[in-house]
C-alpha atoms as a PDB file:
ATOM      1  CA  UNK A   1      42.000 -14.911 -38.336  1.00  0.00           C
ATOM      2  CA  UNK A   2      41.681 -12.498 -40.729  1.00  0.00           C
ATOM      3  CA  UNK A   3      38.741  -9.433 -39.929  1.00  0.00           C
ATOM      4  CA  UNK A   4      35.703  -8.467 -41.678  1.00  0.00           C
ATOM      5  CA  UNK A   5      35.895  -5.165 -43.158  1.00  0.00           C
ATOM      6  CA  UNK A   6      33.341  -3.472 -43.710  1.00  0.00           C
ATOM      7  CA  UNK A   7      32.275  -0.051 -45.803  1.00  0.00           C
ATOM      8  CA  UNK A   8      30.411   2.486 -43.268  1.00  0.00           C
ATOM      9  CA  UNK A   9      27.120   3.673 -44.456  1.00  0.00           C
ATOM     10  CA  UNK A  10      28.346   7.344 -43.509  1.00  0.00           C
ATOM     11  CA  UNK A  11      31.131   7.324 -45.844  1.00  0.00           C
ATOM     12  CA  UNK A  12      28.567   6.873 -48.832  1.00  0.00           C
ATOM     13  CA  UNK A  13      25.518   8.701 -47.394  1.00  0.00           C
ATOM     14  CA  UNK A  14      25.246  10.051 -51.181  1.00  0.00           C
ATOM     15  CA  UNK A  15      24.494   6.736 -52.541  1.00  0.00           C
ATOM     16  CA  UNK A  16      21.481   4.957 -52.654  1.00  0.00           C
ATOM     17  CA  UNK A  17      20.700   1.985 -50.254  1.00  0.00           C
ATOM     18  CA  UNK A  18      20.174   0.004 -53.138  1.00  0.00           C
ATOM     19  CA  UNK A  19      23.149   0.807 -54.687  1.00  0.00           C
ATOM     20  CA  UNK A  20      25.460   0.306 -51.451  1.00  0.00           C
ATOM     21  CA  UNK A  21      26.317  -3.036 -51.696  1.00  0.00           C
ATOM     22  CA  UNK A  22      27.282  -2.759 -55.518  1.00  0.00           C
ATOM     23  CA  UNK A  23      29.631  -0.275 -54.602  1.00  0.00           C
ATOM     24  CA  UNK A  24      31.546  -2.222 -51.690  1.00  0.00           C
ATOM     25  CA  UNK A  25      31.450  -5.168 -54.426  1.00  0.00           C
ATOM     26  CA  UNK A  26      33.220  -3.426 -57.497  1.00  0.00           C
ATOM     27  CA  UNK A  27      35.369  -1.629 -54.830  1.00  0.00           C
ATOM     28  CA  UNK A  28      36.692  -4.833 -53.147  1.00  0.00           C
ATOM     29  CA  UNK A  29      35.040  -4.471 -49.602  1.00  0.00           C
ATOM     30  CA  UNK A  30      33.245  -8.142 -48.527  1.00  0.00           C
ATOM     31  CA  UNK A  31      30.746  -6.136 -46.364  1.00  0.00           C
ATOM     32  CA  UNK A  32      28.745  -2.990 -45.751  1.00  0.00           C
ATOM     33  CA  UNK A  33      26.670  -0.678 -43.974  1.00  0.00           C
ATOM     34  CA  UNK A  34      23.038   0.492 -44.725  1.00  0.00           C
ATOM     35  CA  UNK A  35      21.706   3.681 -43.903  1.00  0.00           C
ATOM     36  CA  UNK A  36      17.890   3.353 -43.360  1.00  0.00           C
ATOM     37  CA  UNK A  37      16.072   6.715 -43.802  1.00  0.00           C
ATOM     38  CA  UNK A  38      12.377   5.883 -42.496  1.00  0.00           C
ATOM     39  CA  UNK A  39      10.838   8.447 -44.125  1.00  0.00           C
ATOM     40  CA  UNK A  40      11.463   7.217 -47.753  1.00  0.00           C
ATOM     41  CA  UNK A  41      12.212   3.820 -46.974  1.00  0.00           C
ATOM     42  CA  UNK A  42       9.575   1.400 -48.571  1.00  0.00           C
ATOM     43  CA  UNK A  43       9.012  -2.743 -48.193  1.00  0.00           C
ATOM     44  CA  UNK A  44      10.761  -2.409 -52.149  1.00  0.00           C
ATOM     45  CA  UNK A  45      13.643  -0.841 -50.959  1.00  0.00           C
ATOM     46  CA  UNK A  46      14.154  -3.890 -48.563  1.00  0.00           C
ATOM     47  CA  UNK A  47      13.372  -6.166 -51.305  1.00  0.00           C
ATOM     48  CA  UNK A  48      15.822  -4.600 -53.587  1.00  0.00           C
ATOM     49  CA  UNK A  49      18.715  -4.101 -50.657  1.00  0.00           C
ATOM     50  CA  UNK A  50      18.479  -8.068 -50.612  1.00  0.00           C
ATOM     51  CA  UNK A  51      18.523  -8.864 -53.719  1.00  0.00           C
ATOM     52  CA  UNK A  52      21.433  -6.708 -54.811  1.00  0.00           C
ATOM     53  CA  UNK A  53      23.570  -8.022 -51.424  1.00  0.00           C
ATOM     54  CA  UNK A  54      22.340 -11.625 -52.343  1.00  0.00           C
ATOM     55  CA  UNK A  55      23.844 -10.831 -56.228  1.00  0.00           C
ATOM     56  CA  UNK A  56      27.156  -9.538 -54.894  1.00  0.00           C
ATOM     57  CA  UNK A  57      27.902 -11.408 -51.993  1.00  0.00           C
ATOM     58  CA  UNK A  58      28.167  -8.513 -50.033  1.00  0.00           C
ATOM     59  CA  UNK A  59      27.252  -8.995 -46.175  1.00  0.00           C
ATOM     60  CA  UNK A  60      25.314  -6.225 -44.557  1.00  0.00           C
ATOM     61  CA  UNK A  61      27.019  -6.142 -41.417  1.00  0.00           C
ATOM     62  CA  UNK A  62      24.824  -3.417 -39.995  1.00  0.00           C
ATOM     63  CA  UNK A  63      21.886  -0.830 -40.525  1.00  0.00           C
ATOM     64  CA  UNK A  64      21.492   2.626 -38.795  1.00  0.00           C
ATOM     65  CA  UNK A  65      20.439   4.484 -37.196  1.00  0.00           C
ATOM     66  CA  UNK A  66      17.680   3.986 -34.333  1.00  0.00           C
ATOM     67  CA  UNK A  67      17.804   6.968 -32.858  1.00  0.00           C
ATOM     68  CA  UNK A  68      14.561   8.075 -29.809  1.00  0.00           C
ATOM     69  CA  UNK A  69      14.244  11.248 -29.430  1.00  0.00           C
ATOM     70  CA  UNK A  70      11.848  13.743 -27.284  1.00  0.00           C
ATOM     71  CA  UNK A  71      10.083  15.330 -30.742  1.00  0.00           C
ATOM     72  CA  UNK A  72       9.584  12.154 -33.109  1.00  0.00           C
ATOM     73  CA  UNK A  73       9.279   8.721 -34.359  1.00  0.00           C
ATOM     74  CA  UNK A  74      12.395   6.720 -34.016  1.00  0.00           C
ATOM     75  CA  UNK A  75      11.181   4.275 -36.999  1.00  0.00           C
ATOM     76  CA  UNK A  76      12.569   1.475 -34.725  1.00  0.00           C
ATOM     77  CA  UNK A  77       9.984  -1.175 -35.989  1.00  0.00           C
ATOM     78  CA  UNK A  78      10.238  -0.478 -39.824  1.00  0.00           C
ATOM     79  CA  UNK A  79      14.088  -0.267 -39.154  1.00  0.00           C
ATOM     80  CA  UNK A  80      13.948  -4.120 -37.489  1.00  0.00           C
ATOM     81  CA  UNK A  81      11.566  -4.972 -40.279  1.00  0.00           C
ATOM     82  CA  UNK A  82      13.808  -3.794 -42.861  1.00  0.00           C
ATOM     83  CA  UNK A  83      17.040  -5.825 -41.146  1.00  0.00           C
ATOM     84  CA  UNK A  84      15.283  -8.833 -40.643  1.00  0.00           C
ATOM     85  CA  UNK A  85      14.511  -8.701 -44.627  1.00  0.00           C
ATOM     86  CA  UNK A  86      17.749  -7.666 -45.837  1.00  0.00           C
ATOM     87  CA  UNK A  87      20.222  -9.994 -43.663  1.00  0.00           C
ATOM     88  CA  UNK A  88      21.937  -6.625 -41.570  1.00  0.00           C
ATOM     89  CA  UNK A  89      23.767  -8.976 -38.264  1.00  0.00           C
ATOM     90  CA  UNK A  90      23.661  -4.840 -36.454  1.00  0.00           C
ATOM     91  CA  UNK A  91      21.197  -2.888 -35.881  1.00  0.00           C
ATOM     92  CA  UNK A  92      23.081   0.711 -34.547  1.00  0.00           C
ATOM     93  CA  UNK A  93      20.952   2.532 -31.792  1.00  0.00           C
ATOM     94  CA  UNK A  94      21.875   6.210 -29.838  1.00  0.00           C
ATOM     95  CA  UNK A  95      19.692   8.260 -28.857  1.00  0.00           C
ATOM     96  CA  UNK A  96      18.701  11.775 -27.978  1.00  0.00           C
ATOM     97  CA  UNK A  97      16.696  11.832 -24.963  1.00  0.00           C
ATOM     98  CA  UNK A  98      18.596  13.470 -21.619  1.00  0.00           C
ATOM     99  CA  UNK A  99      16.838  10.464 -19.453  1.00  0.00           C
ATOM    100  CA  UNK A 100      19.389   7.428 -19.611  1.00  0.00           C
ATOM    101  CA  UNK A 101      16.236   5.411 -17.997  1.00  0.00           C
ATOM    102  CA  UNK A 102      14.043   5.951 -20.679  1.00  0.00           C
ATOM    103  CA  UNK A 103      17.073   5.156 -23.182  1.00  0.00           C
ATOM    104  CA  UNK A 104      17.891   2.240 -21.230  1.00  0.00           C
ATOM    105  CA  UNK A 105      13.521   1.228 -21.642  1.00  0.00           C
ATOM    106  CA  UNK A 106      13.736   1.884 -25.582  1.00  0.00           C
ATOM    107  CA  UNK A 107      16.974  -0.054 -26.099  1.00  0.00           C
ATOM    108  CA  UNK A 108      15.542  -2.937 -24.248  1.00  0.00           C
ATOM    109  CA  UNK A 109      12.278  -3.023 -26.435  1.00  0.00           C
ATOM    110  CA  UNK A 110      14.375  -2.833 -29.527  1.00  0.00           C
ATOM    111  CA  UNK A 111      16.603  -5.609 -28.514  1.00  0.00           C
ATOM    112  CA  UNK A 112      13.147  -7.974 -27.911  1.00  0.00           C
ATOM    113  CA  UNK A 113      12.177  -6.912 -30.693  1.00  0.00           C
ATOM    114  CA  UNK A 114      15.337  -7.786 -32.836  1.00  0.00           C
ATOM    115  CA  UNK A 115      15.958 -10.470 -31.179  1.00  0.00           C
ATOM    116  CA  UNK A 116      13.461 -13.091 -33.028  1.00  0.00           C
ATOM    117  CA  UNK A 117      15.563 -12.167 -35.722  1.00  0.00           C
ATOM    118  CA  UNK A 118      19.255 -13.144 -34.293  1.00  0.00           C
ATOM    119  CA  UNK A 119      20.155  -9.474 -35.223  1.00  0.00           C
ATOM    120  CA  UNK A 120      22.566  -7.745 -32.634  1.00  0.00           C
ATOM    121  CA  UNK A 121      21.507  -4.255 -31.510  1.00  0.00           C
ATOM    122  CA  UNK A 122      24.690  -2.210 -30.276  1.00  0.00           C
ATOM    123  CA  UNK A 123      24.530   0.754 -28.185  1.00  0.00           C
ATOM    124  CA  UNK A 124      26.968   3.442 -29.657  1.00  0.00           C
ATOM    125  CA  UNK A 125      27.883   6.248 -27.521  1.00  0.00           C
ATOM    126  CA  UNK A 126      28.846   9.944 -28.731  1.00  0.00           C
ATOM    127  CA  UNK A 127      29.823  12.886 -26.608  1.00  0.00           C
ATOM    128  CA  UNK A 128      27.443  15.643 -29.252  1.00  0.00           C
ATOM    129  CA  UNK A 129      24.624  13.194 -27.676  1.00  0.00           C
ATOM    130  CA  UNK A 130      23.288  12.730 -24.244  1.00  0.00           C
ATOM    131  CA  UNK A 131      24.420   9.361 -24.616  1.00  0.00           C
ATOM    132  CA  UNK A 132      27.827  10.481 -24.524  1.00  0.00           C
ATOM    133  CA  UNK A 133      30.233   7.934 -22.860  1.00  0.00           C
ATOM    134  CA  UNK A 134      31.609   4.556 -22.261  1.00  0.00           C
ATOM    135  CA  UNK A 135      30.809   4.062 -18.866  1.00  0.00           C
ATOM    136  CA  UNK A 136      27.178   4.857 -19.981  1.00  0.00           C
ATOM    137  CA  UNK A 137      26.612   2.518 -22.929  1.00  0.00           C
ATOM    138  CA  UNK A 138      28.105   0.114 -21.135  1.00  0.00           C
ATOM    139  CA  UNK A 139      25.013   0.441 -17.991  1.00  0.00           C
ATOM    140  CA  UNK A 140      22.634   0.495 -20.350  1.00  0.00           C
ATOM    141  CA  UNK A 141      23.313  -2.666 -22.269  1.00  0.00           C
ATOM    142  CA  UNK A 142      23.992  -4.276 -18.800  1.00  0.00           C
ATOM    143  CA  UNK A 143      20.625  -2.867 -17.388  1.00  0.00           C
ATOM    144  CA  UNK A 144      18.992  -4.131 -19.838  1.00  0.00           C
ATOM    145  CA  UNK A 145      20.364  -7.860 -19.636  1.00  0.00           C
ATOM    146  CA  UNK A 146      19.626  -8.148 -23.528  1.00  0.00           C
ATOM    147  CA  UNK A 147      21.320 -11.838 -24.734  1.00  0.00           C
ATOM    148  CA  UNK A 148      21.503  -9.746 -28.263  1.00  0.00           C
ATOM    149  CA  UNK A 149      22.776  -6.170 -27.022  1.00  0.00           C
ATOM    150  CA  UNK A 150      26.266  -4.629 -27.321  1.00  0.00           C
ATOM    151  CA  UNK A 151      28.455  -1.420 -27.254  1.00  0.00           C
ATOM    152  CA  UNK A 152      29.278   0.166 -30.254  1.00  0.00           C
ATOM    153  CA  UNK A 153      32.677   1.462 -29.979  1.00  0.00           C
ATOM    154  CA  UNK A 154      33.660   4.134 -32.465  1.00  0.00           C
ATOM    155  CA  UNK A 155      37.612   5.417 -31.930  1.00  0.00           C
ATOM    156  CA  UNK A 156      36.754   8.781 -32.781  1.00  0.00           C
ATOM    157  CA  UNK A 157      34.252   9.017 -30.103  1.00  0.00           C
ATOM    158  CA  UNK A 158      35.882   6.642 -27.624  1.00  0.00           C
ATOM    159  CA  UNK A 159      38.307   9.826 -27.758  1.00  0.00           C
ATOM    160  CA  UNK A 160      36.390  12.530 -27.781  1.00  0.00           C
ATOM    161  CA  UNK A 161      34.591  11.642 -24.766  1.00  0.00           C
ATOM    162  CA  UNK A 162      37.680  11.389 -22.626  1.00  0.00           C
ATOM    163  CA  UNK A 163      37.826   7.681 -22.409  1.00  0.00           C
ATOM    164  CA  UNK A 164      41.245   4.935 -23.590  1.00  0.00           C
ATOM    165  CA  UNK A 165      41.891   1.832 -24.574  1.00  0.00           C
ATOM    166  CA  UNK A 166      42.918   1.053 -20.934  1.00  0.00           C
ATOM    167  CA  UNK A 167      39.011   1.747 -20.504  1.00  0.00           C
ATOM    168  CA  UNK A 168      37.800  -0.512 -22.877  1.00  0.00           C
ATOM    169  CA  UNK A 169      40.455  -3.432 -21.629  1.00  0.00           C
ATOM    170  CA  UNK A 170      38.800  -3.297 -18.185  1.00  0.00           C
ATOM    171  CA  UNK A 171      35.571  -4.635 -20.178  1.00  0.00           C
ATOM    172  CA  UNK A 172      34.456  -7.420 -21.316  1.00  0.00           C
ATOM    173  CA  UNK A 173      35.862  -8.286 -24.897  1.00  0.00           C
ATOM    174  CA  UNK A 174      32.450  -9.972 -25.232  1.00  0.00           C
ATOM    175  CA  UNK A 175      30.430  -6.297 -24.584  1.00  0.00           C
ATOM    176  CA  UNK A 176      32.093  -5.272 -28.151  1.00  0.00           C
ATOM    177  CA  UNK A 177      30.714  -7.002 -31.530  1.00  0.00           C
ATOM    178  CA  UNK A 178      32.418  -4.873 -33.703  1.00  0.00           C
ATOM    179  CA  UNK A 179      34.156  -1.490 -33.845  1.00  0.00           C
ATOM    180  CA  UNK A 180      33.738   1.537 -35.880  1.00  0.00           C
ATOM    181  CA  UNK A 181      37.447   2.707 -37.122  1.00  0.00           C
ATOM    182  CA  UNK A 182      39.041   5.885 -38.495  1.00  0.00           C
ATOM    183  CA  UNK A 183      41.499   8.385 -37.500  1.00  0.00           C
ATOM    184  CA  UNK A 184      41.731  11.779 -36.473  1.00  0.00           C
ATOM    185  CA  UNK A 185      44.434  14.093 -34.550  1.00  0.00           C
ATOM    186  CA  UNK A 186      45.265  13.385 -30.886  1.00  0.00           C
ATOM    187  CA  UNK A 187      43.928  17.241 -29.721  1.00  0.00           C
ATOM    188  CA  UNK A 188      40.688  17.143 -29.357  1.00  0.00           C
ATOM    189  CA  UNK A 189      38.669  20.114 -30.647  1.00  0.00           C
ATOM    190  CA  UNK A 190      37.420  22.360 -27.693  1.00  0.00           C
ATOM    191  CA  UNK A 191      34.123  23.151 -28.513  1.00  0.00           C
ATOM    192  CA  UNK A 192      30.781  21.385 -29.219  1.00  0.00           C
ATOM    193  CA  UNK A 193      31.092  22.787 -33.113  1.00  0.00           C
ATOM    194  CA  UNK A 194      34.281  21.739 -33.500  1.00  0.00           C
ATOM    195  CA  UNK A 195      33.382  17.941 -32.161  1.00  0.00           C
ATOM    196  CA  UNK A 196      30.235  17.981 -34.384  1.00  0.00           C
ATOM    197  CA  UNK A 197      31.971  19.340 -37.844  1.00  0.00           C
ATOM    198  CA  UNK A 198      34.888  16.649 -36.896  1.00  0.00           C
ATOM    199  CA  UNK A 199      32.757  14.096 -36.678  1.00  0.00           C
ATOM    200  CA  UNK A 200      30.851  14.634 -39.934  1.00  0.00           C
ATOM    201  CA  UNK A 201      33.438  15.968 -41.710  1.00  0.00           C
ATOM    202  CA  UNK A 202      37.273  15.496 -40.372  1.00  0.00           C
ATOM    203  CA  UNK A 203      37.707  12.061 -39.760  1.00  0.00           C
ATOM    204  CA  UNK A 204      41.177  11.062 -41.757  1.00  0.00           C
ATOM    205  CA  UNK A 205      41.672   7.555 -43.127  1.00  0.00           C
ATOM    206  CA  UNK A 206      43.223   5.132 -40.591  1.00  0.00           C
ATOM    207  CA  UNK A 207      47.056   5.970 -40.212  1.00  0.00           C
ATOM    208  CA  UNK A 208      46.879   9.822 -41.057  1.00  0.00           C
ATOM    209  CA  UNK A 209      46.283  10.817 -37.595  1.00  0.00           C
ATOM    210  CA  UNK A 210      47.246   9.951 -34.191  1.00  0.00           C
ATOM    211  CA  UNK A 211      44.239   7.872 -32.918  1.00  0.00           C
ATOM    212  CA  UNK A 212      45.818   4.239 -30.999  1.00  0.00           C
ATOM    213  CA  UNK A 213      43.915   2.081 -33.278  1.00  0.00           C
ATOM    214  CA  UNK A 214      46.960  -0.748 -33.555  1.00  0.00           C
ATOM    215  CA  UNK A 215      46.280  -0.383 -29.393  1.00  0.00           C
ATOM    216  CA  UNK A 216      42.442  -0.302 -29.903  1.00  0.00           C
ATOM    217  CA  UNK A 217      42.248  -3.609 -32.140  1.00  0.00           C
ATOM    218  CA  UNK A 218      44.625  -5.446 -29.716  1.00  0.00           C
ATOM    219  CA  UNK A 219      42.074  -4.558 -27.064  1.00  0.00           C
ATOM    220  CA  UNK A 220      39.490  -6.338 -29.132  1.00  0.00           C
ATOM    221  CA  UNK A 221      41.025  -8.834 -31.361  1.00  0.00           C
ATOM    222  CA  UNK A 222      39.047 -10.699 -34.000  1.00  0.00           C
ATOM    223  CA  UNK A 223      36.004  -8.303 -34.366  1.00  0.00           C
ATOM    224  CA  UNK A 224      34.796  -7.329 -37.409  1.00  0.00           C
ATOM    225  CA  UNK A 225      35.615  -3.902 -38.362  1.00  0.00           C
ATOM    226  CA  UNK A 226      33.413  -0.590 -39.887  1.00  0.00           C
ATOM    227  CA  UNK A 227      35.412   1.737 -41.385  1.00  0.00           C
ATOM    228  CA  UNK A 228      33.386   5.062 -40.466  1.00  0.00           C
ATOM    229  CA  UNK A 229      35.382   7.449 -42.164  1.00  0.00           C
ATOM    230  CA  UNK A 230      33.036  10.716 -42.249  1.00  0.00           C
ATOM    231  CA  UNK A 231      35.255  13.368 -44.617  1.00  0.00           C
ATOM    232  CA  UNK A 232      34.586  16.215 -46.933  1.00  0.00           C
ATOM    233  CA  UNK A 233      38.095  14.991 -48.298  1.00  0.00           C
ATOM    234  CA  UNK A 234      36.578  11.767 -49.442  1.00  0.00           C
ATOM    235  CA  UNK A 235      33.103  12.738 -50.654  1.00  0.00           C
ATOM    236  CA  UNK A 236      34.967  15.390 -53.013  1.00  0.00           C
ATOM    237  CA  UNK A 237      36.163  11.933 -54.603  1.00  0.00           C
ATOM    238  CA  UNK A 238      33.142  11.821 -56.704  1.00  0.00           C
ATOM    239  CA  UNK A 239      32.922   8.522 -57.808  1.00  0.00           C
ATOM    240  CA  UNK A 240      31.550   6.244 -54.796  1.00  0.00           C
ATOM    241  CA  UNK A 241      33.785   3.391 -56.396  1.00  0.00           C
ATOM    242  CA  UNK A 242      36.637   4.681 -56.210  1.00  0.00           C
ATOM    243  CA  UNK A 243      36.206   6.330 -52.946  1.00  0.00           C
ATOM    244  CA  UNK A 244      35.625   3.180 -51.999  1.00  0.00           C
ATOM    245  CA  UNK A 245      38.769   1.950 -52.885  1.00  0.00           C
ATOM    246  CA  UNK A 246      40.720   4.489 -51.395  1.00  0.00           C
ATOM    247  CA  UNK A 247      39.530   3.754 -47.805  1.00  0.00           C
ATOM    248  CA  UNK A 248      39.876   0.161 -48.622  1.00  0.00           C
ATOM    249  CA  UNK A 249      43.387   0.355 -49.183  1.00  0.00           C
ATOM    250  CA  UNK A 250      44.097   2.172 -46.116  1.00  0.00           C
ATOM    251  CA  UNK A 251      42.191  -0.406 -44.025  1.00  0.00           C
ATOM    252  CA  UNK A 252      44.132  -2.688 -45.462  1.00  0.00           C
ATOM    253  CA  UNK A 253      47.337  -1.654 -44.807  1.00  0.00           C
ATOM    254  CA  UNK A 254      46.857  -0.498 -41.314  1.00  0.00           C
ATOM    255  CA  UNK A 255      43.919  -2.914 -40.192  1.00  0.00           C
ATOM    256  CA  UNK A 256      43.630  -5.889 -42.420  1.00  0.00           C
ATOM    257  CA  UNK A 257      46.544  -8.470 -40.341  1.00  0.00           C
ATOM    258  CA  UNK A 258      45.346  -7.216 -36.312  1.00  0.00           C
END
């Protein structure tokens, strides 16, 4: 069975939500990401994110970010709102807050509250968060016995925070919806800068590093895929088309047949 790929909101986070889908249309990519910024989206915005996926044909295969935090609003409800509307099957949630109880409290309301909905709401750890592992994702999706909860695993930061693909085979295939995919060197940078620049702005496209994706994707076979591919190399492409099509061709060829 062939996989879903799907364009990463953080590869495009120059383009308009609006304008998202059109660009994983004319690129070639049958799905897409959404970034939702609550403090400029509007109920049009949502209106207009559905009607251009709905002209295209484009599936929103998730929105981000939820994100709590200890010093604002994580816009979790106009974020669900704005998914239910638009037709996103993810909903992305980290967070920021150093108690994994509270976390685990917040995840838990925004999985009841997504639910209604049939949207999924994966848990994605990174190691530049307090949420930083695995092992932890993992407890708090399991503690909070959501039907519609998941781990979001993204390869960078499955290696980054220590953890293998003999890790993730000793879960549950079940636990993982989808995965987030791109490549990077096998050394991983030593200090907290170096993670957080990598992360934004280092990722390579999938077979120009050393990352075990082919390993990875045998792990968890016949998940759709993200391709998060955060790079100053690609946003210097300055077209969002054909940056498009230039990670699309290299998910193709190293992703599209596992």
């Amino acid at each position: 069975m062939a996989r879903l790929l799907s364009l990463a909101a953080g590869v495009q986070l120059d383009v308009a939500p609006v304008d998202m889908a059109t660009v994983a249309h004319d690129a070639g990519w049958p799905a897409v990401g959404i970034w939702f910024d609550g403090k400029t989206w509007t109920n049009e915005t949502s209106r207009e994110v559905r009607q251009r996926l709905d002209d295209t044909g484009v599936i929103a295969l998730d929105i981000e970010p939820i994100i709590p935090s200890e010093d604002g609003n994580d816009f979790a409800e106009q974020l669900i709102e704005a998914a239910a509307i638009i037709g996103a099957r993810h909903i992305l949630f980290t967070s920021r807050l150093k108690d994994q109880s509270r976390t685990t409290d917040r995840y838990q309301q925004v999985c009841e509250m997504a639910r209604p909905h049939g949207i999924k709401v994966v848990c994605e750890f990174l190691p530049i968060f307090p949420l930083n592992s695995l092992p932890m994702a993992k407890e708090i999706v399991t503690t909070s016995a959501a039907s519609n909860g998941g781990v979001l695993i993204d390869n960078l930061h499955l290696s980054r925070s220590g953890a293998s693909v003999e890790d993730v085979r000793a879960m549950p295939t079940e636990l993982f919806p989808y995965l987030q995919i791109c490549d990077a060197p096998a050394q991983r940078p030593a200090e907290f800068g170096g993670l957080l620049d990598e992360a934004l702005n280092g990722r390579l496209c999938p077979g120009e590093g050393l990352l075990p994706i082919a390993e990875l994707l045998k792990a968890v076979p016949n998940v759709p895929l993200s391709f998060e591919v955060r790079s100053k190399f690609l946003r210097d492409i300055s077209d969002p088309v054909e940056r498009a099509k230039y990670l699309l061709k290299f998910a193709q060829q190293t992703c599209g047949d596992l």
